[in-house]
Protein backbone atom coordinates (compact mmCIF):
# COMPACT_ATOMS: atom_id res chain seq x y z
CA UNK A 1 0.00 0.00 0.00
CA UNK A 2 3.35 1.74 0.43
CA UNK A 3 2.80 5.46 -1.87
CA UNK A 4 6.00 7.51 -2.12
CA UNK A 5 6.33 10.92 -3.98
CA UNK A 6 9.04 11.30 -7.28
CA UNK A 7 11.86 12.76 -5.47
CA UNK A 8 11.65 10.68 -1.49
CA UNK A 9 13.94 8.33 -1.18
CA UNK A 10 13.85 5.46 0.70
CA UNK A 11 16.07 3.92 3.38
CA UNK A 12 19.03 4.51 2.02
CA UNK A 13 21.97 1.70 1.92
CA UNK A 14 24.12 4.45 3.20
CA UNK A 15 22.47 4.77 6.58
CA UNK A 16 22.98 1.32 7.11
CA UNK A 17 26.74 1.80 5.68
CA UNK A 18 27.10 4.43 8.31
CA UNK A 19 25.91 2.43 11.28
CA UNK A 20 28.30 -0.33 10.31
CA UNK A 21 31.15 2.25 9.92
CA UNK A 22 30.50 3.84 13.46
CA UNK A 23 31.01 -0.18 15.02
CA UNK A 24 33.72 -0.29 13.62
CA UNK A 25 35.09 2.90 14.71
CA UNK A 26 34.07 2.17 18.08
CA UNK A 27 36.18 -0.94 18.08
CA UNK A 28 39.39 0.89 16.88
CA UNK A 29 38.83 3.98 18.60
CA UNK A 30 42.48 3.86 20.31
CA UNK A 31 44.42 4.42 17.23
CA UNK A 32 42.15 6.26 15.07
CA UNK A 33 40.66 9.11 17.75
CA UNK A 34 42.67 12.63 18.00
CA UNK A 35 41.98 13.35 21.76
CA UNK A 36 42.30 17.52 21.96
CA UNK A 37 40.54 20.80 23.44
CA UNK A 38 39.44 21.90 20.06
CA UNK A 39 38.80 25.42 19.50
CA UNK A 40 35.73 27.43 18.15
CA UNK A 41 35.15 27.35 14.68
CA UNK A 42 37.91 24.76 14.01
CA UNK A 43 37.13 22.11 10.84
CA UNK A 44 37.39 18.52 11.54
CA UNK A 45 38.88 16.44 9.18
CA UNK A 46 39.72 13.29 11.38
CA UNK A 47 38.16 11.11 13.95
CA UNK A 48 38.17 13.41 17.21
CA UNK A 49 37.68 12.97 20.78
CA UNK A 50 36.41 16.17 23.07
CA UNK A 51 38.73 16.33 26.18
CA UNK A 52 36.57 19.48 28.05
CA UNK A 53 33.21 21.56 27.28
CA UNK A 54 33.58 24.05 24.42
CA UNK A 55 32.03 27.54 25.10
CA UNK A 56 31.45 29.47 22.01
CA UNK A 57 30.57 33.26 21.75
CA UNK A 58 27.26 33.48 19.05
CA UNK A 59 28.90 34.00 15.66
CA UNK A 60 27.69 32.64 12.11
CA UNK A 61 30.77 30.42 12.09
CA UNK A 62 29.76 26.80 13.35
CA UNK A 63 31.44 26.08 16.30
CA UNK A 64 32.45 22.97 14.58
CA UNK A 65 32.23 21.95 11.31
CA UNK A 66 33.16 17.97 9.85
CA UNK A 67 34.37 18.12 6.86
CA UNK A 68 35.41 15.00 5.28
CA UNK A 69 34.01 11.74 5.14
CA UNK A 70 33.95 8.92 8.10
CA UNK A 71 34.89 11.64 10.83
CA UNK A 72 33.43 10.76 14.06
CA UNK A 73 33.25 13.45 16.64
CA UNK A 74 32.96 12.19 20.27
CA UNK A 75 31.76 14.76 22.11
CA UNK A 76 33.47 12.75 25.41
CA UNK A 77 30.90 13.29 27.27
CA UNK A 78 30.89 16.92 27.30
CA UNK A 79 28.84 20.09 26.35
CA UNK A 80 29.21 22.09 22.68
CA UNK A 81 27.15 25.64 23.89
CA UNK A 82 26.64 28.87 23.11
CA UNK A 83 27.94 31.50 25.70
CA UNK A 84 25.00 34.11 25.87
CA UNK A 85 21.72 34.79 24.92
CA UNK A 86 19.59 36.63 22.52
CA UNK A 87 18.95 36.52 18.27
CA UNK A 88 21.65 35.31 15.75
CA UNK A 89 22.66 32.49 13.01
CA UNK A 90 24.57 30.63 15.12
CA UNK A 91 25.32 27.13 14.75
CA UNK A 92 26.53 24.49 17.43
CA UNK A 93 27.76 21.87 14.45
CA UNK A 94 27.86 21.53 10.83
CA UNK A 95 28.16 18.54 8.99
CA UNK A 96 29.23 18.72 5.56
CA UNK A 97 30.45 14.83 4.55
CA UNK A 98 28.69 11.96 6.02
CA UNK A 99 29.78 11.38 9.45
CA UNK A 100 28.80 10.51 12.93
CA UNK A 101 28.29 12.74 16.23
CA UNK A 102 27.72 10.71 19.36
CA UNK A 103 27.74 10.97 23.49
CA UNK A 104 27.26 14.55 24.40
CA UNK A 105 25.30 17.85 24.83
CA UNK A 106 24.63 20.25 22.13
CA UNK A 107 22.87 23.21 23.90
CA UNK A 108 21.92 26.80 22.93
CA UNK A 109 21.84 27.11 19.29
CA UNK A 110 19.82 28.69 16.63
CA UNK A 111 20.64 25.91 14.44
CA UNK A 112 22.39 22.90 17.30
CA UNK A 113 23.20 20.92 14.38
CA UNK A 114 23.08 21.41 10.85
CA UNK A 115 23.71 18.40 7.34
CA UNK A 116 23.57 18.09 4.40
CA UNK A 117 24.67 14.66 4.24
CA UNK A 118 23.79 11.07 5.67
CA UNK A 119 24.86 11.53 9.23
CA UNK A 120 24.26 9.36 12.92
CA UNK A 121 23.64 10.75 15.75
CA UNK A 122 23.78 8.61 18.59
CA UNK A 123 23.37 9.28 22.48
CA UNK A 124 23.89 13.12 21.70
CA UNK A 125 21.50 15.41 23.81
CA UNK A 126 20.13 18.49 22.15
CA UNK A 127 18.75 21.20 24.83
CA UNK A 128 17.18 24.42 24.46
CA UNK A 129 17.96 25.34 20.91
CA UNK A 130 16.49 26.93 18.34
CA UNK A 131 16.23 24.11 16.01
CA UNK A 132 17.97 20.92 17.24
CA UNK A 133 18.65 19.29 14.01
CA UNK A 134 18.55 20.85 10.84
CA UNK A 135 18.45 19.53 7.08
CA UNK A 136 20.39 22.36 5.25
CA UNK A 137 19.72 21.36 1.81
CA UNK A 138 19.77 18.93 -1.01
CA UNK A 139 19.41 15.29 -0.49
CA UNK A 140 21.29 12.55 2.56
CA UNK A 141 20.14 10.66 5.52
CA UNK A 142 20.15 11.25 9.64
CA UNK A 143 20.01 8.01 11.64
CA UNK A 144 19.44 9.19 14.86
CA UNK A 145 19.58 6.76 17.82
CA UNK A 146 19.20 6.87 21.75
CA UNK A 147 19.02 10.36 21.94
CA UNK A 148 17.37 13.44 23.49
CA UNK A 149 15.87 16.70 22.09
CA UNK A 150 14.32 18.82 25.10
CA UNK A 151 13.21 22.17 25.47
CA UNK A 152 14.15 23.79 21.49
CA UNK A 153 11.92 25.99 19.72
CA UNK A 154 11.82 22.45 17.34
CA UNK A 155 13.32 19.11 17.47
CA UNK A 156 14.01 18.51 13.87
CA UNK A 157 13.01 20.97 10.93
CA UNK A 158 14.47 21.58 6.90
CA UNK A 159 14.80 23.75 4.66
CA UNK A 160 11.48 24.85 3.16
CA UNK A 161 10.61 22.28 -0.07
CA UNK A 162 14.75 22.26 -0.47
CA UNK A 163 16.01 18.73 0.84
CA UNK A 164 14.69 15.24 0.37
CA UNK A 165 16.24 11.72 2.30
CA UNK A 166 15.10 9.49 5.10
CA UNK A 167 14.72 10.25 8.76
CA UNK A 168 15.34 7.04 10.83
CA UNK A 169 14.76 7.96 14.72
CA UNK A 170 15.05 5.23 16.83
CA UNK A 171 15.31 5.07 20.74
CA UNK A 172 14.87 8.39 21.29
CA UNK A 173 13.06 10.70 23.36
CA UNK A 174 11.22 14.35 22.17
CA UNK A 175 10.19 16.47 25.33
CA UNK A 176 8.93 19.68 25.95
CA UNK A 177 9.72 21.10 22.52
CA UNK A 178 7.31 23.74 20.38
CA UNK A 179 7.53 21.21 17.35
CA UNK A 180 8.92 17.93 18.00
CA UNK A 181 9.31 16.91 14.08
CA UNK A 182 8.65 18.44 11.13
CA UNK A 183 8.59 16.06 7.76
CA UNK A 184 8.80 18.16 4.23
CA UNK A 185 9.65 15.64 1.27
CA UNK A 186 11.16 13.13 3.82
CA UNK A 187 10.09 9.41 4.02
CA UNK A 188 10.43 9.16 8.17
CA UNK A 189 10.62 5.45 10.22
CA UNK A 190 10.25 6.06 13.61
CA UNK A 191 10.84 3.22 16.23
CA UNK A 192 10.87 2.35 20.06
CA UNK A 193 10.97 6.17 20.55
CA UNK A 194 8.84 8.62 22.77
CA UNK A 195 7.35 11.85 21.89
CA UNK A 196 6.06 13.91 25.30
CA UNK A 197 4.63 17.40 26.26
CA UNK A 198 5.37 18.68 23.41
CA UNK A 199 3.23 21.78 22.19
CA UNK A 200 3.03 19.91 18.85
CA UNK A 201 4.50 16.41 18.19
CA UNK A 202 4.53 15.71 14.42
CA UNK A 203 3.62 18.39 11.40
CA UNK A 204 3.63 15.98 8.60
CA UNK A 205 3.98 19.10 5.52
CA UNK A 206 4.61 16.54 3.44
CA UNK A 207 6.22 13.06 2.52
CA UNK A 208 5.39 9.51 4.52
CA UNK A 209 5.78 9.06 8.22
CA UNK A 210 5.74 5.58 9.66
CA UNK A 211 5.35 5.21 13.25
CA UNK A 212 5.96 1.91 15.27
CA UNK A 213 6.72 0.66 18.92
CA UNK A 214 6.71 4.14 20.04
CA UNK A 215 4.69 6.73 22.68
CA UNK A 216 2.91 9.89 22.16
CA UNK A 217 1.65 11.01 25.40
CA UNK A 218 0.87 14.58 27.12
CA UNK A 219 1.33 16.38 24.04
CA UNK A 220 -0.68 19.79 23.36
CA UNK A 221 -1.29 18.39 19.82
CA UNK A 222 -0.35 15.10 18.30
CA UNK A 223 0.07 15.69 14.49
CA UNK A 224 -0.87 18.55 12.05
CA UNK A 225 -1.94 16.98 8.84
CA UNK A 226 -3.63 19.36 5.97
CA UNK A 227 -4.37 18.63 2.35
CA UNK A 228 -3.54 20.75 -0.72
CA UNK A 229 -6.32 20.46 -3.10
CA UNK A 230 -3.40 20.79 -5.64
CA UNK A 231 -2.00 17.47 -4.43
CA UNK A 232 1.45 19.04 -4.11
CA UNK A 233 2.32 19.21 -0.25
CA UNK A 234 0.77 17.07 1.32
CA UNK A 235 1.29 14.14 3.90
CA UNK A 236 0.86 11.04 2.03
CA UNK A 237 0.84 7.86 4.27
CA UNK A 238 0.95 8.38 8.08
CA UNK A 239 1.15 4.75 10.03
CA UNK A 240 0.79 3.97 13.45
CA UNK A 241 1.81 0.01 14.39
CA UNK A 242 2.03 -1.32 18.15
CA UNK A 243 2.27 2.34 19.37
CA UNK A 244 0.76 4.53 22.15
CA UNK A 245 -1.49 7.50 22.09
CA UNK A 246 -2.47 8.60 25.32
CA UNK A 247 -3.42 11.78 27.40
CA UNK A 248 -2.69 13.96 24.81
CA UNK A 249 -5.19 17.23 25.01
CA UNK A 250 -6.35 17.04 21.14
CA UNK A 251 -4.84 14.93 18.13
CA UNK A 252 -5.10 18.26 15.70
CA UNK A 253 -3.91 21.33 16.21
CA UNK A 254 -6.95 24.18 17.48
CA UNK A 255 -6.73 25.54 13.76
CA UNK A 256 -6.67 22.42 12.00
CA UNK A 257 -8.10 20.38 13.91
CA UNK A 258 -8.80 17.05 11.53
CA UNK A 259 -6.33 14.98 10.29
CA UNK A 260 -6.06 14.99 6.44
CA UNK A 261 -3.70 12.28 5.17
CA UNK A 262 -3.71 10.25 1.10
CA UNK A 263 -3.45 6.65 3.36
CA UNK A 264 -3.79 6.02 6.83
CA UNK A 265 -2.94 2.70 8.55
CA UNK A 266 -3.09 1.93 12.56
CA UNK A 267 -2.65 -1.54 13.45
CA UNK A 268 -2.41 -2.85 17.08
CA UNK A 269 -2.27 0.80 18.89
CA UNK A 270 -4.38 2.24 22.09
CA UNK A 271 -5.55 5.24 21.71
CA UNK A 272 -6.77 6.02 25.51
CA UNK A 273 -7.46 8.89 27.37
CA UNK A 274 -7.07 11.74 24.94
CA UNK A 275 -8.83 15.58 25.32
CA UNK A 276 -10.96 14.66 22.34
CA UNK A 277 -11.77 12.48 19.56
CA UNK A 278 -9.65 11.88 16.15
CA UNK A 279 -11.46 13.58 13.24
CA UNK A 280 -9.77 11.83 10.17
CA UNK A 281 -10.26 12.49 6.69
CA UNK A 282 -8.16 9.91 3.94
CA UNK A 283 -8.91 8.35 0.69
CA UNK A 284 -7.43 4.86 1.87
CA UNK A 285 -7.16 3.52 5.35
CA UNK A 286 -6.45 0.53 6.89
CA UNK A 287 -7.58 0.31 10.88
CA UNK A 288 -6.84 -3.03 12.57
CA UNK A 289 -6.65 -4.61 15.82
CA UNK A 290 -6.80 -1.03 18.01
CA UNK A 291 -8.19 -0.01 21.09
CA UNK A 292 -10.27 3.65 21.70
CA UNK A 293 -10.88 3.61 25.21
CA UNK A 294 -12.03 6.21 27.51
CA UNK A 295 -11.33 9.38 24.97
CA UNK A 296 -13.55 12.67 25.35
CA UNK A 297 -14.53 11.65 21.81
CA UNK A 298 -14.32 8.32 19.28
CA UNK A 299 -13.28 8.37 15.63
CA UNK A 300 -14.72 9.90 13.09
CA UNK A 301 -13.85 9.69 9.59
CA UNK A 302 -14.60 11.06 5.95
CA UNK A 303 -13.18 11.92 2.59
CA UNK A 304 -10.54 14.11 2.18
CA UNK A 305 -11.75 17.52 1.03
CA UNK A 306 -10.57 17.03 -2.46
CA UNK A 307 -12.32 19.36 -5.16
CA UNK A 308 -13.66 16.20 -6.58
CA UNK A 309 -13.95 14.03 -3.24
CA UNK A 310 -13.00 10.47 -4.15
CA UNK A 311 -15.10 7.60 -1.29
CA UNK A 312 -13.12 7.13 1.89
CA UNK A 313 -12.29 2.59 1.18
CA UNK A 314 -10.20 0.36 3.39
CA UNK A 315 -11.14 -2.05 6.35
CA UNK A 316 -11.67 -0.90 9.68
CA UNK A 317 -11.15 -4.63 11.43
CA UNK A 318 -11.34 -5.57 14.94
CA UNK A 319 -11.33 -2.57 16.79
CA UNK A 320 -12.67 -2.25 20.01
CA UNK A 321 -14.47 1.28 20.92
CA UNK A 322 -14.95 1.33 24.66
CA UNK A 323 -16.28 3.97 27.02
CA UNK A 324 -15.69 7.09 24.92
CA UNK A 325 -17.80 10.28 25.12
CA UNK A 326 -19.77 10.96 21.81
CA UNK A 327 -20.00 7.91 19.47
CA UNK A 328 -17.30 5.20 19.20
CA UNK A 329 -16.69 5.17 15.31
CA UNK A 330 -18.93 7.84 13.03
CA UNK A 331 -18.37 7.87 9.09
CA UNK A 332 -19.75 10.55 7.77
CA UNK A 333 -21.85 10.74 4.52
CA UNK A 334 -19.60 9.52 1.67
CA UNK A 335 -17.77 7.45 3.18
CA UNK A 336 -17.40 3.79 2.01
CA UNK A 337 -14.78 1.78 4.39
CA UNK A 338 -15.20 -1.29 5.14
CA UNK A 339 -16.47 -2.49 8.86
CA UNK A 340 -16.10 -5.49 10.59
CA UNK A 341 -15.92 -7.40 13.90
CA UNK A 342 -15.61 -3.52 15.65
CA UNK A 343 -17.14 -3.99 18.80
CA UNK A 344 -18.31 -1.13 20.55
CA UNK A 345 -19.69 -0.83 24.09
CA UNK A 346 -19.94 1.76 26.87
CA UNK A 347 -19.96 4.95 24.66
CA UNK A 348 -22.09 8.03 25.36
CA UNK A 349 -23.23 8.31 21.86
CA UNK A 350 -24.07 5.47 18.81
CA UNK A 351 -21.53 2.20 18.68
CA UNK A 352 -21.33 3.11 14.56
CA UNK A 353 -22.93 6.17 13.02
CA UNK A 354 -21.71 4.45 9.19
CA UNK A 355 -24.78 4.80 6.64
CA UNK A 356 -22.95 4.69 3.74
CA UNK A 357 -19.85 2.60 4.88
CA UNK A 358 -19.85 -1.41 3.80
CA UNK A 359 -20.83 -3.83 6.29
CA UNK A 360 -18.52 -6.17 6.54
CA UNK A 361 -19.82 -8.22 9.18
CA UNK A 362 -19.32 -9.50 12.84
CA UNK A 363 -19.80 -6.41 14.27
CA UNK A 364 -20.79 -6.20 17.89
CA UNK A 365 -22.47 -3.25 19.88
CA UNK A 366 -23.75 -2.92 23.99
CA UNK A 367 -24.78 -0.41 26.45
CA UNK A 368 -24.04 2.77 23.96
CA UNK A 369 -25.85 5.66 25.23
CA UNK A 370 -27.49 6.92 21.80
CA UNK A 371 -28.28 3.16 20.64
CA UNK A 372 -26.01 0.26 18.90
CA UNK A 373 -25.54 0.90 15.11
CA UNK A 374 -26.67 2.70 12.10
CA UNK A 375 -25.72 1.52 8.55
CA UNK A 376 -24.67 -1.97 9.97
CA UNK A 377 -26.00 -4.74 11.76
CA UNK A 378 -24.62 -5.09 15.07
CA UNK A 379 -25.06 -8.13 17.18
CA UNK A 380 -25.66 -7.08 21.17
């Protein structure tokens, strides 16, 4: 079902090249690591070790810059920050060759780190910058693994419609950011990672974002998804497998607050205890073997608002829509997914509100406030 734009690439060989480099680097560090107090604005061009905290005064001139291939810069431990406060360009490190940044703090930034290549970042803490991790331009890669962005303006951002690659978080952890990640022409894997109290998780602008093992809890907003009539920018597939979506105030953003993907897929996800309901509009979906329980609202879905609306199609399977406020699962008029062995019990409003989706059978509804099901049978 996988639909990728002309221009995204996908998982890139080199990412995996890179991780296999870094091992081995990490087994030979003895011989190959320079162990020095570098200096602002100095250019790596070899393996380096950081032997103290480097302090840099807010200039346009990185504090460090790689700039050949297979460098690794271990930050030792220690702290790459700004000294001071207040407006500026100022950038904590720029990659320029693929290369690898791992166990430290960058802190303080505009721009904490800057690529334009395919680049790891592992155990590497980014705090209170403007953006944490910024794609410059053009195409590469960013593996990043076991890390921490906390407190920036916004965890990872691009250049506007300028850069295309994969994004391949794993193991990390996004907290208390404005925007934890924003996706523009990116196809994005996140795994085993956990996305909390941000003000906005995930603005999906554009490209595919696919979600698994992973949290998103006490957010303001989970996602901002909107569709371009044009078909131009928009957020193509958005996936959500084994994951967690819980006491978040509102899935959408107070100005747009429905989520407007191409494809949507959850599979084997609670969704529990959220400010409100998920309002969903997609041409092809695929919702499996997920729990909605206690929400102030259930899901609803329709077509996207295309100028030509095409029918909402796709299964929604085996769900199980328990004690929300409102109805447990509502298509609206147009609609045509679907439904089968849902069962829905203990909401306020209808089990299903569907009178134009497709029965698929097997579905079950009790003790809904409003009444069991319209458009399908339900058993009780």
């Amino acid at each position: 079902m996988r639909r990728i734009r002309d221009g995204i690439v996908t998982w890139p060989l080199a990412l995996l090249l890179l991780a296999a480099t870094t091992a081995k680097a990490t087994t030979q560090e003895t011989e190959d690591f320079e162990s020095r107090a570098v200096r602002c604005g100095d250019v790596l061009t070899r393996s380096t070790r950081l032997t103290r905290d480097l302090v840099c005064a807010g200039t346009p001139i990185p504090a460090l810059r790689i700039a050949a291939p297979g460098v690794v810069l271990d930050l030792g431990g220690h702290t790459v920050r700004r000294a001071g406060s207040g407006p500026g360009e100022t950038v904590g490190i720029d990659a320029r060759s693929d290369s690898t940044v791992r166990n430290g703090t960058i802190q303080g930034f505009n721009r904490g780190y800057t690529y334009d290549a395919t680049v790891h970042l592992h155990q590497v803490a980014f705090v209170g910058n403007g953006t944490a991790i910024y794609h410059a331009n053009g195409s590469g890669g960013l593996l990043l693994t076991d890390s921490r962005v906390s407190g920036n303006s916004q965890g990872f951002g691009s250049e506007f419609d300028a850069t295309v690659g994969a994004i391949d978080i794993r193991g990390s952890r996004f907290t208390g950011n404005g925007l934890g990640l924003y996706v523009d022409y990116h196809d994005t894997r996140i795994s085993g990672s956990a996305f909390t109290s941000n003000e906005m998780a995930l603005f999906c602008y554009s490209g595919n974002v696919h979600i698994r093992s992973s949290t998103f809890t006490e957010n303001a907003s989970v996602a901002k998804l909107t569709w371009d009539n044009g078909r131009f920018d928009n957020c193509y597939e958005l996936v959500f497998e084994n994951s967690i979506l819980a006491n978040n105030t509102a899935f959408g953003t107070p100005e747009d607050p429905e989520w407007q993907a191409f494809d949507f897929q959850m599979r084997d996800t609670w969704v529990m205890n959220n400010g409100e309901g998920l309002r969903l509009a997609a041409q092809t979906l695929d919702l499996r073997d997920t729990l909605w329980w206690d929400n102030e609202g259930g899901l609803t879905l329709s077509n996207l608002p295309d100028f030509e609306p095409v029918p909402q199609e796709g299964p929604v399977h085996n769900n199980h829509f328990m004690m929300n406020r409102g109805d447990g699962l509502r298509v609206l008029p147009g609609g045509t997914p679907t439904l089968s062995n849902n069962v829905c019990q203990d909401n306020s409003g209808w089990g299903i509100h569907a009178p134009t989706a497709i029965d698929g059978g097997g579905n079950v509804a009790r003790r809904n406030g409003a009444g069991g099901c319209v458009g399908v049978t339900c058993a009780p």
